[in-house]
PDB file of N, CA and C in Angstrom:
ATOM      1  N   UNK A   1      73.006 109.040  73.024  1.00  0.00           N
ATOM      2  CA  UNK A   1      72.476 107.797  72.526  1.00  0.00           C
ATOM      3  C   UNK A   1      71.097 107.578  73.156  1.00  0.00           C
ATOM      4  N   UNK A   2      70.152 107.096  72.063  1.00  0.00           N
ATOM      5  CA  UNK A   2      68.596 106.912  73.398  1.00  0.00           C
ATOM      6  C   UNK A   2      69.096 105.755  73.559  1.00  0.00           C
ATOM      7  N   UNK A   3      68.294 105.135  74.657  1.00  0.00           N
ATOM      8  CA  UNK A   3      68.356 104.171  75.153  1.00  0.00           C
ATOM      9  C   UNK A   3      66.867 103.927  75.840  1.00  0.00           C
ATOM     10  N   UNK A   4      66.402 102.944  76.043  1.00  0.00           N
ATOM     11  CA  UNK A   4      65.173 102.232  76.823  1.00  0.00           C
ATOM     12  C   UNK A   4      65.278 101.416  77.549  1.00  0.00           C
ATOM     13  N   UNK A   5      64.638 101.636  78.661  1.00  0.00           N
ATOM     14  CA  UNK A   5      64.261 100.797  79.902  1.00  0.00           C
ATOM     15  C   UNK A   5      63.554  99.434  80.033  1.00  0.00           C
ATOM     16  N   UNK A   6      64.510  98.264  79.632  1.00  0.00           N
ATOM     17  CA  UNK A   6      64.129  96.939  79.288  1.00  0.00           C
ATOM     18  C   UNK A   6      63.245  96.249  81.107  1.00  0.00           C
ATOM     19  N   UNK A   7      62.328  95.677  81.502  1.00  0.00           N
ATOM     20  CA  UNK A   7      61.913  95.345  82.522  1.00  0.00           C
ATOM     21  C   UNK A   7      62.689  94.273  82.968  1.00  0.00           C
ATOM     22  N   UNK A   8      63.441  93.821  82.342  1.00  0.00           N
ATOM     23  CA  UNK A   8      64.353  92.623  82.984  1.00  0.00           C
ATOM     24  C   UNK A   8      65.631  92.452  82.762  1.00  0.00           C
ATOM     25  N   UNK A   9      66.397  94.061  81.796  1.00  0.00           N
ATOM     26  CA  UNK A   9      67.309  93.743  81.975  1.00  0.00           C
ATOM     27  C   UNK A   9      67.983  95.419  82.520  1.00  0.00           C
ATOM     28  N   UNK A  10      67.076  96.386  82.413  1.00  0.00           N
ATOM     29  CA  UNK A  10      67.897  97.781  82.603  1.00  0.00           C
ATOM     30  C   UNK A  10      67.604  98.389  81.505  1.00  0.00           C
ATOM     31  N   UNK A  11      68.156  99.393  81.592  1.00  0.00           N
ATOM     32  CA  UNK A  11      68.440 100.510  80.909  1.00  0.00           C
ATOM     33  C   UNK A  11      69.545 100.347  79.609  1.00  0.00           C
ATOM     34  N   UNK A  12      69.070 100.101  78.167  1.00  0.00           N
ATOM     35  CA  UNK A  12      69.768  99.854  77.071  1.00  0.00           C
ATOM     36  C   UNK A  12      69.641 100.725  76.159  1.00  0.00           C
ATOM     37  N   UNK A  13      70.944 100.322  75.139  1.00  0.00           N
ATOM     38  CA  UNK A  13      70.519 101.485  73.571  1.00  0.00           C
ATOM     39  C   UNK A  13      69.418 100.866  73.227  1.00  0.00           C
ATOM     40  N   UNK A  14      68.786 101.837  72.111  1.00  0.00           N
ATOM     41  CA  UNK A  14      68.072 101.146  71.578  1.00  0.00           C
ATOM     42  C   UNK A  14      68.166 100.374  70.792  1.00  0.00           C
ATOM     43  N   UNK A  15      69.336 100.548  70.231  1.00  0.00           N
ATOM     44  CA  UNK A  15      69.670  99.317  68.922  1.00  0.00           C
ATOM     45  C   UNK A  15      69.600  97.758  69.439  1.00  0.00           C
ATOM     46  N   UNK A  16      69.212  97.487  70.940  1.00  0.00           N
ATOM     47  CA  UNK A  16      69.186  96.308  71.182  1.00  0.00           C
ATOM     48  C   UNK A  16      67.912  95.867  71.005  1.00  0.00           C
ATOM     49  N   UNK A  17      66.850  96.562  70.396  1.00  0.00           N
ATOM     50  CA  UNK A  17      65.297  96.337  70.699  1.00  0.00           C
ATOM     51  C   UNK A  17      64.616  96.187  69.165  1.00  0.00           C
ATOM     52  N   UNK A  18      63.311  95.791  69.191  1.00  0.00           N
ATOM     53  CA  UNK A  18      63.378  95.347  67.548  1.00  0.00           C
ATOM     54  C   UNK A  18      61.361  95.506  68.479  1.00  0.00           C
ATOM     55  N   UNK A  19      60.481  96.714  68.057  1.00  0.00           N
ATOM     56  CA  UNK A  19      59.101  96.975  68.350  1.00  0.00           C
ATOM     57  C   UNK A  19      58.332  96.225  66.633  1.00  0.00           C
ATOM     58  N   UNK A  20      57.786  95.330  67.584  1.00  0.00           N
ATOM     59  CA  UNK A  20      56.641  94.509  66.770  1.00  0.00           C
ATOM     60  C   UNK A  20      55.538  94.866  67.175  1.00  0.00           C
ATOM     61  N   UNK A  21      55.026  96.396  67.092  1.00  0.00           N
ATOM     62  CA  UNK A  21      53.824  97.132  67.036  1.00  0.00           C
ATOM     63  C   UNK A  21      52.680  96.562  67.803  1.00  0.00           C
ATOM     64  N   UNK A  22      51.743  97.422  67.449  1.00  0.00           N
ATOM     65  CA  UNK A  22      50.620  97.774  68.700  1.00  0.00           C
ATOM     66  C   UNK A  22      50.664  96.461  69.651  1.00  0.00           C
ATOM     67  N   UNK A  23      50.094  96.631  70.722  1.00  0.00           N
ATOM     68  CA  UNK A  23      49.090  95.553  71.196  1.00  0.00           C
ATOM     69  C   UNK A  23      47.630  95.585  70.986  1.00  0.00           C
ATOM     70  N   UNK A  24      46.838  94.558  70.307  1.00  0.00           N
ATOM     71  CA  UNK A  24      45.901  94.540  70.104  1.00  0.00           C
ATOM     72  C   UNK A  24      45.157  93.211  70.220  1.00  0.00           C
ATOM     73  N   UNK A  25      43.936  93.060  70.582  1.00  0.00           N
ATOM     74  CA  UNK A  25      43.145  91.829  70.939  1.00  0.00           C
ATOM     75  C   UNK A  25      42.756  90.950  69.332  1.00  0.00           C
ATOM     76  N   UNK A  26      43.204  89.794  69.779  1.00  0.00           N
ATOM     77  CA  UNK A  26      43.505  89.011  68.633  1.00  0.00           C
ATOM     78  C   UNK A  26      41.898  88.457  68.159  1.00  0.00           C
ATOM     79  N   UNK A  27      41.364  88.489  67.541  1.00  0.00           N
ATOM     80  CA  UNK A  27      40.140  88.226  67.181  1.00  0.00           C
ATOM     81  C   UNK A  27      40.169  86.440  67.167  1.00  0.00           C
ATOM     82  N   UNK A  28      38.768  85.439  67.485  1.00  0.00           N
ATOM     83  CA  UNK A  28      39.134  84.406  67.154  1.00  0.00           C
ATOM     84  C   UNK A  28      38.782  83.871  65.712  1.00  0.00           C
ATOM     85  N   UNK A  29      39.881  83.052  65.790  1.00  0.00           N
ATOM     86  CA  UNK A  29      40.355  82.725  63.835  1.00  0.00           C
ATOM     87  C   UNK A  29      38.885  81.750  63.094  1.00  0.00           C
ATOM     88  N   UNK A  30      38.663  80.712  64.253  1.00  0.00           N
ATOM     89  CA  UNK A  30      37.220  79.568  63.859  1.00  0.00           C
ATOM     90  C   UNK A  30      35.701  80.531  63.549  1.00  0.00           C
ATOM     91  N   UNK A  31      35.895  81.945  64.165  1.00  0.00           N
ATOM     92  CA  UNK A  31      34.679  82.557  64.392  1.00  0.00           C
ATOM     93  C   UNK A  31      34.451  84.185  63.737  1.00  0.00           C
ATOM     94  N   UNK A  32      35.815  84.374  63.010  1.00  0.00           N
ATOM     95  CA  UNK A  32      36.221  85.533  62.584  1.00  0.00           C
ATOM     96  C   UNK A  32      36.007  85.253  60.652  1.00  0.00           C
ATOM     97  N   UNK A  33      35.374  86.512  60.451  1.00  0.00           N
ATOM     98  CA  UNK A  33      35.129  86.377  58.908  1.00  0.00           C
ATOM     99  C   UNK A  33      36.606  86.483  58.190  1.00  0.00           C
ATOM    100  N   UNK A  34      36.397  85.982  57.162  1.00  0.00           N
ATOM    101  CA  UNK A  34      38.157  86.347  55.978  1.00  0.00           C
ATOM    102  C   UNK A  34      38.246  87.760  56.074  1.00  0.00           C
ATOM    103  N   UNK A  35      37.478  88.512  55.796  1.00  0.00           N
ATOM    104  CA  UNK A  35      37.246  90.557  55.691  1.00  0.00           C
ATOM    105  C   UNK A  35      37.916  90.326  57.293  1.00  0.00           C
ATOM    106  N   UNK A  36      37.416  90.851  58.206  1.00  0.00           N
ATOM    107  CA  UNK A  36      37.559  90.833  59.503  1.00  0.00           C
ATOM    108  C   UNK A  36      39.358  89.962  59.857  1.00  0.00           C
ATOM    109  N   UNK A  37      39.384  88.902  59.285  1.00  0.00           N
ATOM    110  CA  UNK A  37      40.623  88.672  59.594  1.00  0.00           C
ATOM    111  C   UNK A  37      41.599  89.103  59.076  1.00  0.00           C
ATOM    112  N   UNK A  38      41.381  89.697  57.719  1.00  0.00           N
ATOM    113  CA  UNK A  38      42.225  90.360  56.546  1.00  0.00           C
ATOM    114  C   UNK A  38      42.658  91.502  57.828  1.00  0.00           C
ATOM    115  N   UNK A  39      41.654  92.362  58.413  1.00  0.00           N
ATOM    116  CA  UNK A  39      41.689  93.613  58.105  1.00  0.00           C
ATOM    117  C   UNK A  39      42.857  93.922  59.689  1.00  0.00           C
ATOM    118  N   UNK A  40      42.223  92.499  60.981  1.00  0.00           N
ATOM    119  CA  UNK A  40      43.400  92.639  61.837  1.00  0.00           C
ATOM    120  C   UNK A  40      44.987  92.376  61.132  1.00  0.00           C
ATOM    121  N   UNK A  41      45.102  91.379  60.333  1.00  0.00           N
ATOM    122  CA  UNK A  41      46.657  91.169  59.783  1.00  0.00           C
ATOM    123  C   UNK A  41      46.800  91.987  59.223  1.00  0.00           C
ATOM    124  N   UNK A  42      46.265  92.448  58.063  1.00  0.00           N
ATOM    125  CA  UNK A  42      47.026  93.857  57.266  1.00  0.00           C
ATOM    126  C   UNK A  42      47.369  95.508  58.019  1.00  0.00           C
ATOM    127  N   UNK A  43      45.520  95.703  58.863  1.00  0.00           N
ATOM    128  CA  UNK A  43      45.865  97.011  58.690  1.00  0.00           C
ATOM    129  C   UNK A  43      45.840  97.409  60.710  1.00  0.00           C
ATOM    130  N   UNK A  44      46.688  98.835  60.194  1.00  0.00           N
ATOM    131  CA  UNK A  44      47.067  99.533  61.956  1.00  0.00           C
ATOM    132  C   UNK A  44      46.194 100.847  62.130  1.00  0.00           C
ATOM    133  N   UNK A  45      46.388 100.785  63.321  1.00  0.00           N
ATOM    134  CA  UNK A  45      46.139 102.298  63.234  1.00  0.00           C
ATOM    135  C   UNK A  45      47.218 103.416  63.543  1.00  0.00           C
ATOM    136  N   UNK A  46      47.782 103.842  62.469  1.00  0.00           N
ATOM    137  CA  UNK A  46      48.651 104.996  62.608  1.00  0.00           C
ATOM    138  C   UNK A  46      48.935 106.227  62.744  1.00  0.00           C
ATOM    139  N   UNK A  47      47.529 106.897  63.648  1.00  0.00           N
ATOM    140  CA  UNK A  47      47.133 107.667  64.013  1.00  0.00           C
ATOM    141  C   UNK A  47      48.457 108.223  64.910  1.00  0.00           C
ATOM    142  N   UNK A  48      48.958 109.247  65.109  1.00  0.00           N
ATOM    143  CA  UNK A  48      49.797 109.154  66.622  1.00  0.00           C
ATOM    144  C   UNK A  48      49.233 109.620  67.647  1.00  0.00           C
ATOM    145  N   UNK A  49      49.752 109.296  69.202  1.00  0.00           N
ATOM    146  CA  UNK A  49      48.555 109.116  70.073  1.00  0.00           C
ATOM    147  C   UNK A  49      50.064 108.221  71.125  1.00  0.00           C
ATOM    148  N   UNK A  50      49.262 107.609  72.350  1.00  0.00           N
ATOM    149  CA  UNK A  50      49.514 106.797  72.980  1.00  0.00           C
ATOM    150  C   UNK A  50      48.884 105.812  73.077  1.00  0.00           C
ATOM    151  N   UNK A  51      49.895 104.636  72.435  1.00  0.00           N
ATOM    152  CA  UNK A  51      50.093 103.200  72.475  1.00  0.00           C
ATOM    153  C   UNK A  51      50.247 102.695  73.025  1.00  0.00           C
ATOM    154  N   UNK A  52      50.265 101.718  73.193  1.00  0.00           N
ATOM    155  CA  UNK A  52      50.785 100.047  74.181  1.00  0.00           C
ATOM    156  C   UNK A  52      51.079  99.054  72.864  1.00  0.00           C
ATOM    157  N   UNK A  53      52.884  99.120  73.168  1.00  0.00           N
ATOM    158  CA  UNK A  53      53.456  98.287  71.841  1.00  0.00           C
ATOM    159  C   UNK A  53      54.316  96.720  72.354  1.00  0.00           C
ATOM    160  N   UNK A  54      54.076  95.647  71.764  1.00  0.00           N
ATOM    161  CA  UNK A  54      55.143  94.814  72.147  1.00  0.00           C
ATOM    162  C   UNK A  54      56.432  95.075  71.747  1.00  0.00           C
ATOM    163  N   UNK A  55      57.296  95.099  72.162  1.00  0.00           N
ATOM    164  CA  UNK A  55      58.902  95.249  71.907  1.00  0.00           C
ATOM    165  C   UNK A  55      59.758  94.074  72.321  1.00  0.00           C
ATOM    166  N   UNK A  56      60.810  93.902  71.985  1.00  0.00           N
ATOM    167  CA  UNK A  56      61.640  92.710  72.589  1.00  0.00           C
ATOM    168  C   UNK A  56      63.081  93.280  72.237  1.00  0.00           C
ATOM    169  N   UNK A  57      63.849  92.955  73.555  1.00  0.00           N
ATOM    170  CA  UNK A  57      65.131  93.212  73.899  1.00  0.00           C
ATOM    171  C   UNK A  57      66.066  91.744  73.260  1.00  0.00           C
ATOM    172  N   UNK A  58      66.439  92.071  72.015  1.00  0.00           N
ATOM    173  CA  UNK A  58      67.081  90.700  71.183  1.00  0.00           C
ATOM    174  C   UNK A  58      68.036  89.912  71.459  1.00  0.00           C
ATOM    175  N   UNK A  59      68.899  90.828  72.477  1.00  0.00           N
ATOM    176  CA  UNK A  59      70.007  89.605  72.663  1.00  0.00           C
ATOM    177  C   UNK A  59      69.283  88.844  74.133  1.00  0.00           C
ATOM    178  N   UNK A  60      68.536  89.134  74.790  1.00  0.00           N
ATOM    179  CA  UNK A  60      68.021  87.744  75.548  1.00  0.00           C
ATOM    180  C   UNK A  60      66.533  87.814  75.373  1.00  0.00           C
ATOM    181  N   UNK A  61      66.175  88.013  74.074  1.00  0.00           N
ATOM    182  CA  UNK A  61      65.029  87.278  73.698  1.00  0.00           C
ATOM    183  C   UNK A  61      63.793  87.769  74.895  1.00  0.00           C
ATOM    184  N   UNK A  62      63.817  89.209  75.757  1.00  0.00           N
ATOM    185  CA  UNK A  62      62.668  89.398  75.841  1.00  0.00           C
ATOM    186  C   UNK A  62      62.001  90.094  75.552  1.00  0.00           C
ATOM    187  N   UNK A  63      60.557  89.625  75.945  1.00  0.00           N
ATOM    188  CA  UNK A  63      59.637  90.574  74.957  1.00  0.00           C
ATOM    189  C   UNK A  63      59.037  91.258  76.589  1.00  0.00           C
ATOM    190  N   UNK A  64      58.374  92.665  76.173  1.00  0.00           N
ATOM    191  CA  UNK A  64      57.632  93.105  77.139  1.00  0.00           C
ATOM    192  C   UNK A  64      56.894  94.140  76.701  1.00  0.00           C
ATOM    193  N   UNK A  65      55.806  94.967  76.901  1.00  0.00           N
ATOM    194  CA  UNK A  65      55.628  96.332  76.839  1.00  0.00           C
ATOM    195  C   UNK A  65      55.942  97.121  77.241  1.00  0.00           C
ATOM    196  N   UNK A  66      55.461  98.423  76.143  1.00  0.00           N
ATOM    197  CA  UNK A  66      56.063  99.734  75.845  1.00  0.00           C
ATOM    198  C   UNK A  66      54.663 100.448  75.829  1.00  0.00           C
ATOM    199  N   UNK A  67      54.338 101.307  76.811  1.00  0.00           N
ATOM    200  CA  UNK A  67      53.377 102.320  76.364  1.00  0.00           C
ATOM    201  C   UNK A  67      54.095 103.510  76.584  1.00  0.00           C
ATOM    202  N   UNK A  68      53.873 104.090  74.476  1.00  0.00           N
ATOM    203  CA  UNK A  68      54.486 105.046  74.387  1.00  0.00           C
ATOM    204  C   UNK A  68      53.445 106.244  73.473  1.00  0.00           C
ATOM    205  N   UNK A  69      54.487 107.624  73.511  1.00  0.00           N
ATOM    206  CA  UNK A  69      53.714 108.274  72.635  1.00  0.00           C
ATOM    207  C   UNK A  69      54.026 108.590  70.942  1.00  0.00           C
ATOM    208  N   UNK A  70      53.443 107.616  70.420  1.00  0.00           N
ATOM    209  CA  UNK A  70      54.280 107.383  68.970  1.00  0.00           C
ATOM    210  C   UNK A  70      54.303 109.330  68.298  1.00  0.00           C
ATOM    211  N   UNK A  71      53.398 109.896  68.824  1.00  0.00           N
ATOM    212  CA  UNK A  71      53.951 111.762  67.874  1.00  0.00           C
ATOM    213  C   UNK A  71      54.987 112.133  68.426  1.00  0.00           C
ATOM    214  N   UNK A  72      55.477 112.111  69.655  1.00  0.00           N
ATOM    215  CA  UNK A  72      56.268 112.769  70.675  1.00  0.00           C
ATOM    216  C   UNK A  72      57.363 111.795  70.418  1.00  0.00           C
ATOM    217  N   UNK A  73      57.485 109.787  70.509  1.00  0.00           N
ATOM    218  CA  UNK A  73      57.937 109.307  70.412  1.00  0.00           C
ATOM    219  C   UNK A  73      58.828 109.330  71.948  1.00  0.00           C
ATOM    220  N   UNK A  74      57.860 109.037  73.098  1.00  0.00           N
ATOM    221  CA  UNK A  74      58.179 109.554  74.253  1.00  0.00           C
ATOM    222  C   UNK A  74      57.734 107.996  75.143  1.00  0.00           C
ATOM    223  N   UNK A  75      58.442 107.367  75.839  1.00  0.00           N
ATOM    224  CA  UNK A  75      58.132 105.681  76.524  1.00  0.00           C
ATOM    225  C   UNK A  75      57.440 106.685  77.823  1.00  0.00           C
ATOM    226  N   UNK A  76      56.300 106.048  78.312  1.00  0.00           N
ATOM    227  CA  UNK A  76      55.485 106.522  79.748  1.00  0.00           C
ATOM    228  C   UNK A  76      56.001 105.789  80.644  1.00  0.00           C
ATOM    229  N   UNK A  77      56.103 104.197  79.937  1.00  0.00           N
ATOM    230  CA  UNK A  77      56.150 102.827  81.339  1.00  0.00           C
ATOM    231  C   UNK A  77      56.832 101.770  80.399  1.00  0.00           C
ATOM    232  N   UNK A  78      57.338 101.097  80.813  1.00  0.00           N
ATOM    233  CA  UNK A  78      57.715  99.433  80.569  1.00  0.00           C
ATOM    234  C   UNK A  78      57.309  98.599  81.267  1.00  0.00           C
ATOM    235  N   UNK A  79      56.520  97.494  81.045  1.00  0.00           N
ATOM    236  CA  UNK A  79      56.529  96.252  81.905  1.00  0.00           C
ATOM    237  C   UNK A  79      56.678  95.038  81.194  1.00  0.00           C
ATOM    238  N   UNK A  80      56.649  93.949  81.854  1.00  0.00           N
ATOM    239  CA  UNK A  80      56.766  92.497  81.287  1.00  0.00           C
ATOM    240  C   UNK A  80      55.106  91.829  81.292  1.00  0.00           C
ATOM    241  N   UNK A  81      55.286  91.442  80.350  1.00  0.00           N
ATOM    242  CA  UNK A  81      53.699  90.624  80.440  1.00  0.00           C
ATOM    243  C   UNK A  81      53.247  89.754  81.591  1.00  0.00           C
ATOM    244  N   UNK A  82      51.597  90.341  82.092  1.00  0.00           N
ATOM    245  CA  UNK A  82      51.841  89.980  83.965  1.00  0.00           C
ATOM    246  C   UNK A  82      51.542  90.399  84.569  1.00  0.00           C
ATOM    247  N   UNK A  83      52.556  91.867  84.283  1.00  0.00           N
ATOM    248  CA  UNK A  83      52.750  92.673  85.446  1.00  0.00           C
ATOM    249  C   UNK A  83      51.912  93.796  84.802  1.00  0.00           C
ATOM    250  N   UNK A  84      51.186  93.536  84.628  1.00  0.00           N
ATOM    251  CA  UNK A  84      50.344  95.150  84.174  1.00  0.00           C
ATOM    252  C   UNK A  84      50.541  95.795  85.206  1.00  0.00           C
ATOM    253  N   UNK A  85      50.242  97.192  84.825  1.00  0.00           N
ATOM    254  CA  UNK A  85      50.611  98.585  85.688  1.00  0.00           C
ATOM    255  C   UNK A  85      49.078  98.774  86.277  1.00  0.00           C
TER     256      UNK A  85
END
């Protein structure tokens, strides 16, 4: 079974986790064109590579990061927002 290394709760399956993709710097909304704002909400980059993804562990609702390698599909680190590495 895989399983992933939640920062606050251990070591789980994965079926407890639900990845709401990249982390990325949120542009501001008052100062950001419609094109430009379109293009953060719609589009990713799905290149594979190593990421830094938000994820959240669902039955207690936390969220933390995941930098992983989405080709390999391989976790490097987990932390909680904060605690950067």
């Amino acid at each position: 079974m895989k399983q992933l290394n939640c920062p606050a709760n251990g070591l789980r399956p994965i079926s407890e986790f639900v990845c709401w993709g990249e982390r990325r710097a949120m542009p501001d909304p008052a100062a950001t064109s419609d094109a430009d704002w379109a293009d953060y909400v719609f589009n990713r980059d799905g290149a594979p590579g190593v990421k830094i993804e938000w994820w959240c562990h669902t039955p207690s609702t936390t969220w933390f990061l995941v930098e992983r390698d989405t080709g390999l599909d391989y976790v490097l680190r987990t932390w909680l927002p904060g605690d950067e590495p």
